[in-house]
PDB file of N, CA and C in Angstrom:
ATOM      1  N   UNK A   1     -18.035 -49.199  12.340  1.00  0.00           N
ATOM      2  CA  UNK A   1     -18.189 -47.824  12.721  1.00  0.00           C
ATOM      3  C   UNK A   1     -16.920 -47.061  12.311  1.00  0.00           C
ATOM      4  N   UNK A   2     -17.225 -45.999  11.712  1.00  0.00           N
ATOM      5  CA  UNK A   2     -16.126 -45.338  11.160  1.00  0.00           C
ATOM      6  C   UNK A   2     -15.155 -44.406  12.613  1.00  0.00           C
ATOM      7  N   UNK A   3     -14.015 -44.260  11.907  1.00  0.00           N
ATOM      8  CA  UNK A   3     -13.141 -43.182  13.243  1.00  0.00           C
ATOM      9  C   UNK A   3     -13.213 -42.053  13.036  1.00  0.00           C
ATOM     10  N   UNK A   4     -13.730 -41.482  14.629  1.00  0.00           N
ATOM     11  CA  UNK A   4     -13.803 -40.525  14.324  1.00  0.00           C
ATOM     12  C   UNK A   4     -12.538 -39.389  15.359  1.00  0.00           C
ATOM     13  N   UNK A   5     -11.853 -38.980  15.213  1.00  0.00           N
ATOM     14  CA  UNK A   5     -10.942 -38.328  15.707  1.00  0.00           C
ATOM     15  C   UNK A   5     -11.258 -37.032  16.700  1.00  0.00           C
ATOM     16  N   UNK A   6     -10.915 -37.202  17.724  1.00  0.00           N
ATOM     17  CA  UNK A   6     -11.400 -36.353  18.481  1.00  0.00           C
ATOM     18  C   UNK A   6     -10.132 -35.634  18.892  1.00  0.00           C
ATOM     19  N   UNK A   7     -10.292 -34.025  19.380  1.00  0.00           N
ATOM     20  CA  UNK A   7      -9.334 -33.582  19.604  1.00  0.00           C
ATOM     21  C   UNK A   7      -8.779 -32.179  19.171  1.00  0.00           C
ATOM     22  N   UNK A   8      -7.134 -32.353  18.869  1.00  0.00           N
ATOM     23  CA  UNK A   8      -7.021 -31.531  18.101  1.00  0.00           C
ATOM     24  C   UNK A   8      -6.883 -31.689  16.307  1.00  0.00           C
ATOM     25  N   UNK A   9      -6.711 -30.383  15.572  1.00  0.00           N
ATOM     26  CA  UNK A   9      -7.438 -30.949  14.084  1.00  0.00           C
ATOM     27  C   UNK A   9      -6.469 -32.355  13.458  1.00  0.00           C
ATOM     28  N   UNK A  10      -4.626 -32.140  14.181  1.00  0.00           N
ATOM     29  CA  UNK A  10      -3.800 -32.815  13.350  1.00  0.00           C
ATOM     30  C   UNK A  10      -3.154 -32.045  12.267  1.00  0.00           C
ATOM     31  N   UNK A  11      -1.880 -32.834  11.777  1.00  0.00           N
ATOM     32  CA  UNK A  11      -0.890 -32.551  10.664  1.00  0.00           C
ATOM     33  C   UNK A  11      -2.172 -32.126   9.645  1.00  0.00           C
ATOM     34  N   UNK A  12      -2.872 -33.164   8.759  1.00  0.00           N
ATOM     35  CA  UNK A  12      -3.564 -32.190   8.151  1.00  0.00           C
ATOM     36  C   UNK A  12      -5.111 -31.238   7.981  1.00  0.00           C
ATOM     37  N   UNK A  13      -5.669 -31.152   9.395  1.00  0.00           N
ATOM     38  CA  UNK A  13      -6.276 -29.968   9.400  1.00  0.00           C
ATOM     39  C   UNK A  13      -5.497 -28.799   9.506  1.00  0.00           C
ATOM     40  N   UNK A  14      -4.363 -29.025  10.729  1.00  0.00           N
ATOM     41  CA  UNK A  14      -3.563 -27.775  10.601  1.00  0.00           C
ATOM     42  C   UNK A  14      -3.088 -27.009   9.080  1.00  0.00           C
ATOM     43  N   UNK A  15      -2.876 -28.166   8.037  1.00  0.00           N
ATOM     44  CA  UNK A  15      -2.124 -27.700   7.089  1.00  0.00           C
ATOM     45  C   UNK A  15      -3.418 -26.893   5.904  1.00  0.00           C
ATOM     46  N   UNK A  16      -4.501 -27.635   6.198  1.00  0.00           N
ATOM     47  CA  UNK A  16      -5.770 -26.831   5.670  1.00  0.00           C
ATOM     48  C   UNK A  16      -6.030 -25.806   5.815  1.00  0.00           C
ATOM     49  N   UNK A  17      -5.477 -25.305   7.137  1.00  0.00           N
ATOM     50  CA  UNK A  17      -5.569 -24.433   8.184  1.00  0.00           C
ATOM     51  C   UNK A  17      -5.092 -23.003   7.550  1.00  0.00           C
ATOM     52  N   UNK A  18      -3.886 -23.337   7.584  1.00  0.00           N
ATOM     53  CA  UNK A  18      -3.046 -22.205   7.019  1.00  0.00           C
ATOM     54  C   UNK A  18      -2.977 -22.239   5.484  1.00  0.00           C
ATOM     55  N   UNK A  19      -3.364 -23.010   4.364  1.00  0.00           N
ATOM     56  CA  UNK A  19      -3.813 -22.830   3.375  1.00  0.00           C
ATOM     57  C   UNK A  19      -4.898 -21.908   3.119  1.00  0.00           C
ATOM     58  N   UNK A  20      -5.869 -22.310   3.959  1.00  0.00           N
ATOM     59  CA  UNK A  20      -7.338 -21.149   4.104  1.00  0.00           C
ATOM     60  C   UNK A  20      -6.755 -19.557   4.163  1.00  0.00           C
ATOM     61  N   UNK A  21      -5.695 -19.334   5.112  1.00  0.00           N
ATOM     62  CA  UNK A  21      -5.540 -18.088   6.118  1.00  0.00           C
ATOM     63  C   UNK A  21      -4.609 -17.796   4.841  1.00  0.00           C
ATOM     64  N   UNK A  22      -3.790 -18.439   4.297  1.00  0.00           N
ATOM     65  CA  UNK A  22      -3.075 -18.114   3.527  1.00  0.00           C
ATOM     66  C   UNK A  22      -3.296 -17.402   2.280  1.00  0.00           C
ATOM     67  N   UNK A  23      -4.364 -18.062   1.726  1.00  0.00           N
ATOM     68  CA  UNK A  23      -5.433 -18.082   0.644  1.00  0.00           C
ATOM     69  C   UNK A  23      -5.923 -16.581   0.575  1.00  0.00           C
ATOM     70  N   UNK A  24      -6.523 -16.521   1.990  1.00  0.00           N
ATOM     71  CA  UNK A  24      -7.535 -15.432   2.165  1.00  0.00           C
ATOM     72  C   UNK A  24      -6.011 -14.186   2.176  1.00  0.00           C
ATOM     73  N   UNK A  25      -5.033 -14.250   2.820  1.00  0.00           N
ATOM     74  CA  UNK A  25      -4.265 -12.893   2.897  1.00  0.00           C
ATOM     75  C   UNK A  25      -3.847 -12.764   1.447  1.00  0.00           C
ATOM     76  N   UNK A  26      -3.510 -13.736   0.630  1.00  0.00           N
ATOM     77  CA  UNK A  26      -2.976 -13.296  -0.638  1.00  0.00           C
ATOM     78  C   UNK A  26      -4.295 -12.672  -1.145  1.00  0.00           C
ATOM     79  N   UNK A  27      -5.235 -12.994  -0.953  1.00  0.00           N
ATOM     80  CA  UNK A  27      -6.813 -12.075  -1.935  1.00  0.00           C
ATOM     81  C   UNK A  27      -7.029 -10.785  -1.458  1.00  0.00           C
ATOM     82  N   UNK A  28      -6.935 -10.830  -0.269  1.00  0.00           N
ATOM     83  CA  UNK A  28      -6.903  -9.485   0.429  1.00  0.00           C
ATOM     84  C   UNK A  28      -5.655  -8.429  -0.174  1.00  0.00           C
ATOM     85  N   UNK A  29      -4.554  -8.782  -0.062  1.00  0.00           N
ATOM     86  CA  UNK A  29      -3.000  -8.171  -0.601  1.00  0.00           C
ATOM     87  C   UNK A  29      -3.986  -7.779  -2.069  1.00  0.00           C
ATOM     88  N   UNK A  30      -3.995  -8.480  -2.726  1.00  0.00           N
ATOM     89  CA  UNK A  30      -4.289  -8.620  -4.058  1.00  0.00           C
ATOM     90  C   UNK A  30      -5.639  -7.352  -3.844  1.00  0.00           C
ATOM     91  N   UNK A  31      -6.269  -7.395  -3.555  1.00  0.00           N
ATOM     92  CA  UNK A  31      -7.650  -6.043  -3.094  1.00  0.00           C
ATOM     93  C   UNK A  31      -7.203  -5.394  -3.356  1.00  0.00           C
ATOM     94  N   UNK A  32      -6.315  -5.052  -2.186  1.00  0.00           N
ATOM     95  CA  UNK A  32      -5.577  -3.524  -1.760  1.00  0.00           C
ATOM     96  C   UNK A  32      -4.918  -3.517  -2.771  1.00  0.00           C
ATOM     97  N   UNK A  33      -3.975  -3.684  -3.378  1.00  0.00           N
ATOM     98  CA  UNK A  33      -2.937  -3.344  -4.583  1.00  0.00           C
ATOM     99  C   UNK A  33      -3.739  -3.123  -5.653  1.00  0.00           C
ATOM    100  N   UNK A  34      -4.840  -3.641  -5.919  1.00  0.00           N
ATOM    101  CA  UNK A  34      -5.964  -3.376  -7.359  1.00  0.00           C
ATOM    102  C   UNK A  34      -6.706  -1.796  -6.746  1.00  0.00           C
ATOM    103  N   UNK A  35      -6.809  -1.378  -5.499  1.00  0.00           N
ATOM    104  CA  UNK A  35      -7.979  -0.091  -5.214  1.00  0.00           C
ATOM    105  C   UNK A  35      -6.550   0.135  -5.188  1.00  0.00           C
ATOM    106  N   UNK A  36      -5.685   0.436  -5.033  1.00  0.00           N
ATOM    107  CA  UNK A  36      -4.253   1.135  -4.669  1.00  0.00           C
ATOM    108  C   UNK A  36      -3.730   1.754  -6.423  1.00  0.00           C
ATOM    109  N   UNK A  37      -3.857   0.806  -7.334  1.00  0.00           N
ATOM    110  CA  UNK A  37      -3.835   1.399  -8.226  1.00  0.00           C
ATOM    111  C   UNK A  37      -4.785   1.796  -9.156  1.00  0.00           C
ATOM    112  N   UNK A  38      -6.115   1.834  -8.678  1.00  0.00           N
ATOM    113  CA  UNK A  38      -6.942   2.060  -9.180  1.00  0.00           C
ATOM    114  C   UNK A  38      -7.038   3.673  -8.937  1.00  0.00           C
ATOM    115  N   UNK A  39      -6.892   4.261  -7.451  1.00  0.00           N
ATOM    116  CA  UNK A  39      -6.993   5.345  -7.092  1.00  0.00           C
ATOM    117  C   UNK A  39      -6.121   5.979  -7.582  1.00  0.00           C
ATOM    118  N   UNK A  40      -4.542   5.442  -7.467  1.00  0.00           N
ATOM    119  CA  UNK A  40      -3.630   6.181  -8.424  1.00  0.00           C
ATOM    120  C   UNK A  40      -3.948   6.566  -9.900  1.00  0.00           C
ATOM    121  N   UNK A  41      -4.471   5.986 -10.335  1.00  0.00           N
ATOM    122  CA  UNK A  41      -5.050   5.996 -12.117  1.00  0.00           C
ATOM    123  C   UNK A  41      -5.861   7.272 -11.831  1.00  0.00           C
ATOM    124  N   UNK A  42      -7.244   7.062 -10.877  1.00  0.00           N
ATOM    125  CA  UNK A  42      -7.705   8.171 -11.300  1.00  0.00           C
ATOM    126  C   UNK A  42      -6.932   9.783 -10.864  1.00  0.00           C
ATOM    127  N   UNK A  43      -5.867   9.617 -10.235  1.00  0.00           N
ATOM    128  CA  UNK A  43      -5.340  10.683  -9.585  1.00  0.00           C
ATOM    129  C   UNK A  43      -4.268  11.061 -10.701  1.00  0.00           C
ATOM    130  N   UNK A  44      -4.040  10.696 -11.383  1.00  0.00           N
ATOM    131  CA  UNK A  44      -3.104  10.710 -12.600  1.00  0.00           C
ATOM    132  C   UNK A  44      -4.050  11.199 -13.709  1.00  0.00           C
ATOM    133  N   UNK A  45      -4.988  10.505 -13.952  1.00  0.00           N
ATOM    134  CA  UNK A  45      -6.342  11.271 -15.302  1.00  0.00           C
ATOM    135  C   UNK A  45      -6.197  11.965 -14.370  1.00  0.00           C
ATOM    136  N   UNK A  46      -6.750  12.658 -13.232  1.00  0.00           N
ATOM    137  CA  UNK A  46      -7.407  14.260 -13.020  1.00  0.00           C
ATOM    138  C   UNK A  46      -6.152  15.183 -13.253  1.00  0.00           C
ATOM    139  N   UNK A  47      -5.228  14.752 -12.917  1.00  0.00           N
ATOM    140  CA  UNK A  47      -3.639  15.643 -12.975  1.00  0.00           C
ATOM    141  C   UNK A  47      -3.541  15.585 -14.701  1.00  0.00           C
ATOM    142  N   UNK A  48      -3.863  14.754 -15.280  1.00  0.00           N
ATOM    143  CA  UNK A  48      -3.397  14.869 -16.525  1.00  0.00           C
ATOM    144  C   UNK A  48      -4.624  16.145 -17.240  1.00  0.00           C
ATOM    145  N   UNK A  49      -5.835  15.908 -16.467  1.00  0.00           N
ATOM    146  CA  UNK A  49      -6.846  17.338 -17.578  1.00  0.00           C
ATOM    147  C   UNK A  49      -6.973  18.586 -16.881  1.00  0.00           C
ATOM    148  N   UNK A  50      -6.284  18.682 -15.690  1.00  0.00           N
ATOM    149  CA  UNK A  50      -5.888  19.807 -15.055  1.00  0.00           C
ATOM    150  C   UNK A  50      -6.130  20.826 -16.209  1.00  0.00           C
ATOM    151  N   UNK A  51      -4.862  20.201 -16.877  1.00  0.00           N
ATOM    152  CA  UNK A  51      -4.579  22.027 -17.881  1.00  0.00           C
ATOM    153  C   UNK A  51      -5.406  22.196 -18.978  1.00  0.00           C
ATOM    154  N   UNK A  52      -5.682  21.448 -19.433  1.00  0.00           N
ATOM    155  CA  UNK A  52      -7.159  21.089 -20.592  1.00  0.00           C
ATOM    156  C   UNK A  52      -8.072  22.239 -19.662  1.00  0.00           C
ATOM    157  N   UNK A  53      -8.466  21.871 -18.756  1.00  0.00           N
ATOM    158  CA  UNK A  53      -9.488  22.833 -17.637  1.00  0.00           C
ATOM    159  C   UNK A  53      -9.124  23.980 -18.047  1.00  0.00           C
ATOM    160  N   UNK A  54      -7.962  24.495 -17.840  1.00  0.00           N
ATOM    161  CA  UNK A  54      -7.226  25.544 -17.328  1.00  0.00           C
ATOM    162  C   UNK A  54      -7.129  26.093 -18.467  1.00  0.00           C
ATOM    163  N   UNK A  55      -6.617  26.233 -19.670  1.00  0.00           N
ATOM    164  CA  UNK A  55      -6.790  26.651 -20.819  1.00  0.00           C
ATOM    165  C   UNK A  55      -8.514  26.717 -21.314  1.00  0.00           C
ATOM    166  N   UNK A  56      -9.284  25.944 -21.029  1.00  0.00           N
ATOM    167  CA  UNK A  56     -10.789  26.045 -21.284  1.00  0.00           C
ATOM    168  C   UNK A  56     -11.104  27.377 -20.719  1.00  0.00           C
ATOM    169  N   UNK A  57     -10.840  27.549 -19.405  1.00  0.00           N
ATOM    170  CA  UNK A  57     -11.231  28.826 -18.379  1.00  0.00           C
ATOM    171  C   UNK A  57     -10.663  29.786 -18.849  1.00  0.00           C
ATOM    172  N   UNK A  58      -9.317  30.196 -19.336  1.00  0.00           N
ATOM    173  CA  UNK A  58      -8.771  31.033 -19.632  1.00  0.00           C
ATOM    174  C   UNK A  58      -9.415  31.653 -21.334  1.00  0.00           C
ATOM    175  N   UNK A  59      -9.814  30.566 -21.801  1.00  0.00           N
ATOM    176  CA  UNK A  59     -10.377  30.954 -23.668  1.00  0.00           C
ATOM    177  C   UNK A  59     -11.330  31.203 -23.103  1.00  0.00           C
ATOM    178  N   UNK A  60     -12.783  30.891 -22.319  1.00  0.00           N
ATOM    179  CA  UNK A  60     -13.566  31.552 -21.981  1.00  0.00           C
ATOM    180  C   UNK A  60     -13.547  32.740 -21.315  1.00  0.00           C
ATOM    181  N   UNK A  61     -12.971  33.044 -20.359  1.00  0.00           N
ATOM    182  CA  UNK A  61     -12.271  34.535 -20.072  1.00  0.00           C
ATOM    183  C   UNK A  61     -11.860  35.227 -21.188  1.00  0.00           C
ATOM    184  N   UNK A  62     -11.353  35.326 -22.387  1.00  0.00           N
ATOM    185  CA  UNK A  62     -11.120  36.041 -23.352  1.00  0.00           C
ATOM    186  C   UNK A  62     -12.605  35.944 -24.186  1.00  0.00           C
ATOM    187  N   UNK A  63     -12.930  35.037 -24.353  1.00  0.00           N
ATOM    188  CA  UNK A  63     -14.416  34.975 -25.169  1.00  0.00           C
ATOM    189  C   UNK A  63     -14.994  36.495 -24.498  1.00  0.00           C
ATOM    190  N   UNK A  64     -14.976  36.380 -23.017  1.00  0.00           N
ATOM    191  CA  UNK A  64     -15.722  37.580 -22.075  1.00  0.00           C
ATOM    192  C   UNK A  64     -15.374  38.972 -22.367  1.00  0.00           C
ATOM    193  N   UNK A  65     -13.998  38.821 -22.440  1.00  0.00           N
ATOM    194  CA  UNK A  65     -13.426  40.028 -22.950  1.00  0.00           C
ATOM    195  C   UNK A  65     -13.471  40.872 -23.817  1.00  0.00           C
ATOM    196  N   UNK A  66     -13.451  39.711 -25.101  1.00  0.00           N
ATOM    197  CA  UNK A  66     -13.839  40.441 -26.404  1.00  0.00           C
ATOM    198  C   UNK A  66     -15.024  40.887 -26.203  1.00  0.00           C
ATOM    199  N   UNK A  67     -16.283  40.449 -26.218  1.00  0.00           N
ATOM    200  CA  UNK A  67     -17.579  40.588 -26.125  1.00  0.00           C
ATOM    201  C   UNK A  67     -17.402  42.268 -25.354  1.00  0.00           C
ATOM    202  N   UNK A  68     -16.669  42.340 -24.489  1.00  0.00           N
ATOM    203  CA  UNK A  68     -17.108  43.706 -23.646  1.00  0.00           C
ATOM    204  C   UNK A  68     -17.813  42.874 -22.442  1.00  0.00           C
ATOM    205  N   UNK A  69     -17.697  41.835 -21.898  1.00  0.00           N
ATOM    206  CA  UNK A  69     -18.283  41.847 -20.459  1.00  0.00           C
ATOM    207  C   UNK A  69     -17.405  41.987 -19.416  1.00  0.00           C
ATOM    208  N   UNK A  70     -16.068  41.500 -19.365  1.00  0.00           N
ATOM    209  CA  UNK A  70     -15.068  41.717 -18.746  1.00  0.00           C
ATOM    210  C   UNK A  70     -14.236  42.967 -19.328  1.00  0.00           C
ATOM    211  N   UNK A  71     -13.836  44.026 -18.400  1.00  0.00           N
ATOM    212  CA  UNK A  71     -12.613  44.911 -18.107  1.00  0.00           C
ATOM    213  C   UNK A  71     -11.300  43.974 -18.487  1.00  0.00           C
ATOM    214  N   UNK A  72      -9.976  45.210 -19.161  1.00  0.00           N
ATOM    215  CA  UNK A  72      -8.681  44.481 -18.799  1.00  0.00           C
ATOM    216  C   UNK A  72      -8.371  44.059 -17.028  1.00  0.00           C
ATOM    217  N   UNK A  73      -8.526  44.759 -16.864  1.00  0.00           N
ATOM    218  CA  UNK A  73      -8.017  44.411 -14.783  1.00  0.00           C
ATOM    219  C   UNK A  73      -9.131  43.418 -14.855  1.00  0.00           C
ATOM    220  N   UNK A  74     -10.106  43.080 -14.860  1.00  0.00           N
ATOM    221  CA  UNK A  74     -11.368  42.337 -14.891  1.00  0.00           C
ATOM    222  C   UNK A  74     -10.432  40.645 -14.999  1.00  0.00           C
ATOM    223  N   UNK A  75     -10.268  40.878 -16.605  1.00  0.00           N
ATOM    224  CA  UNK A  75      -9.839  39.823 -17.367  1.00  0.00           C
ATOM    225  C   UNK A  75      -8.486  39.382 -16.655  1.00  0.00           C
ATOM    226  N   UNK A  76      -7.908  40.313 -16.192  1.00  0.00           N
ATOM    227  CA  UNK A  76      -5.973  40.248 -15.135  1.00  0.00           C
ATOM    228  C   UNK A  76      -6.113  39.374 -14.330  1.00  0.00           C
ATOM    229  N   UNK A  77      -7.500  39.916 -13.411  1.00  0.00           N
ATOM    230  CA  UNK A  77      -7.631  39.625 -12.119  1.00  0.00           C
ATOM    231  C   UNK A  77      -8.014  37.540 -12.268  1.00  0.00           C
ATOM    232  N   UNK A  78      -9.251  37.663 -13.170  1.00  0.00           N
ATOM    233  CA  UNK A  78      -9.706  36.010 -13.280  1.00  0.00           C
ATOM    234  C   UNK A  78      -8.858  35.461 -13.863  1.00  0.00           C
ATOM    235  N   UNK A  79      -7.529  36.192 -14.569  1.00  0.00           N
ATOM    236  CA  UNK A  79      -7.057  34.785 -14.955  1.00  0.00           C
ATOM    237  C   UNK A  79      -5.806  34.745 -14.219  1.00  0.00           C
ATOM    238  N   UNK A  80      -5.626  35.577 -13.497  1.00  0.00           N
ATOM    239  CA  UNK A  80      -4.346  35.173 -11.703  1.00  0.00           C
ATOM    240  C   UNK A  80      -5.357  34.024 -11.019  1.00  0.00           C
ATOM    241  N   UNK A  81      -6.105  34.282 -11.077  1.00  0.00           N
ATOM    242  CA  UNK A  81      -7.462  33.073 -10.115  1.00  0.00           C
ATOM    243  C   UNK A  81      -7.395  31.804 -10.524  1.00  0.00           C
ATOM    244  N   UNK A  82      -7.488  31.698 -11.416  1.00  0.00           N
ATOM    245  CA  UNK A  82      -7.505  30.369 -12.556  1.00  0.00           C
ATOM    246  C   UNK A  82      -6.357  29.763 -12.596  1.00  0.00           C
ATOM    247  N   UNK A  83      -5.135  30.528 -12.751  1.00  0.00           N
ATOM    248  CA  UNK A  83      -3.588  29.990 -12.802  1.00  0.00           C
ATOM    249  C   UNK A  83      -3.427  29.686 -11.755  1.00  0.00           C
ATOM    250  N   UNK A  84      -3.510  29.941 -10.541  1.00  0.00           N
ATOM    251  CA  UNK A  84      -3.447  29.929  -9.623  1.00  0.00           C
ATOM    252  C   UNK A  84      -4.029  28.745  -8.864  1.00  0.00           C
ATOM    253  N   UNK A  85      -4.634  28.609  -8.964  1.00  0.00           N
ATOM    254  CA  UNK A  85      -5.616  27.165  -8.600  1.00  0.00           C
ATOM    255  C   UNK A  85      -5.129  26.084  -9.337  1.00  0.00           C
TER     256      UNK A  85
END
C-alpha cells in the first residue's frame, strides 16, 4: 500500500505553492504593463494626429470661405474654435 501523507502539504507542496502564486503574479505584472503601454501608444497616436485634424478643419474652413459660404468674422470666429480645442 502506497503512503499516503496526511496533513500539512510539506517542504515540497509548500514550495509548489509559491511557485504557482509566484507564476501567476509575474503574468498578471506582465498584463498590466502590456494594457499600460498599450493605452499609452494609443494616447500618443491620438496626440500625434491632433494637428493633422486641425489643419484639415482649418483648409476646410477656407475651402468655405472662398466659395462665399462663410463671412470674414464667420471664418475668425471657426477658426478661434478649432485652435482652441
Amino acid at each position: 500500500m502506497p503512503y499516503v501523507r496526511a496533513g500539512r502539504p510539506g517542504l515540497l507542496g509548500t514550495l509548489s505553492r509559491s511557485a504557482v502564486v509566484a507564476g501567476s503574479a509575474r503574468l498578471t505584472a506582465l498584463a498590466v504593463d502590456r494594457a499600460e503601454r498599450r493605452r499609452a501608444k494609443a494616447a500618443y497616436t491620438a496626440a500625434e494626429q491632433a494637428p493633422d485634424d486641425v489643419v484639415a478643419k482649418i483648409e476646410q474652413l477656407v475651402r468655405l470661405r472662398d466659395r462665399g459660404v462663410l463671412s470674414d468674422a464667420e471664418f475668425q470666429t471657426a477658426k478661434a474654435l478649432v485652435l482652441a480645442v
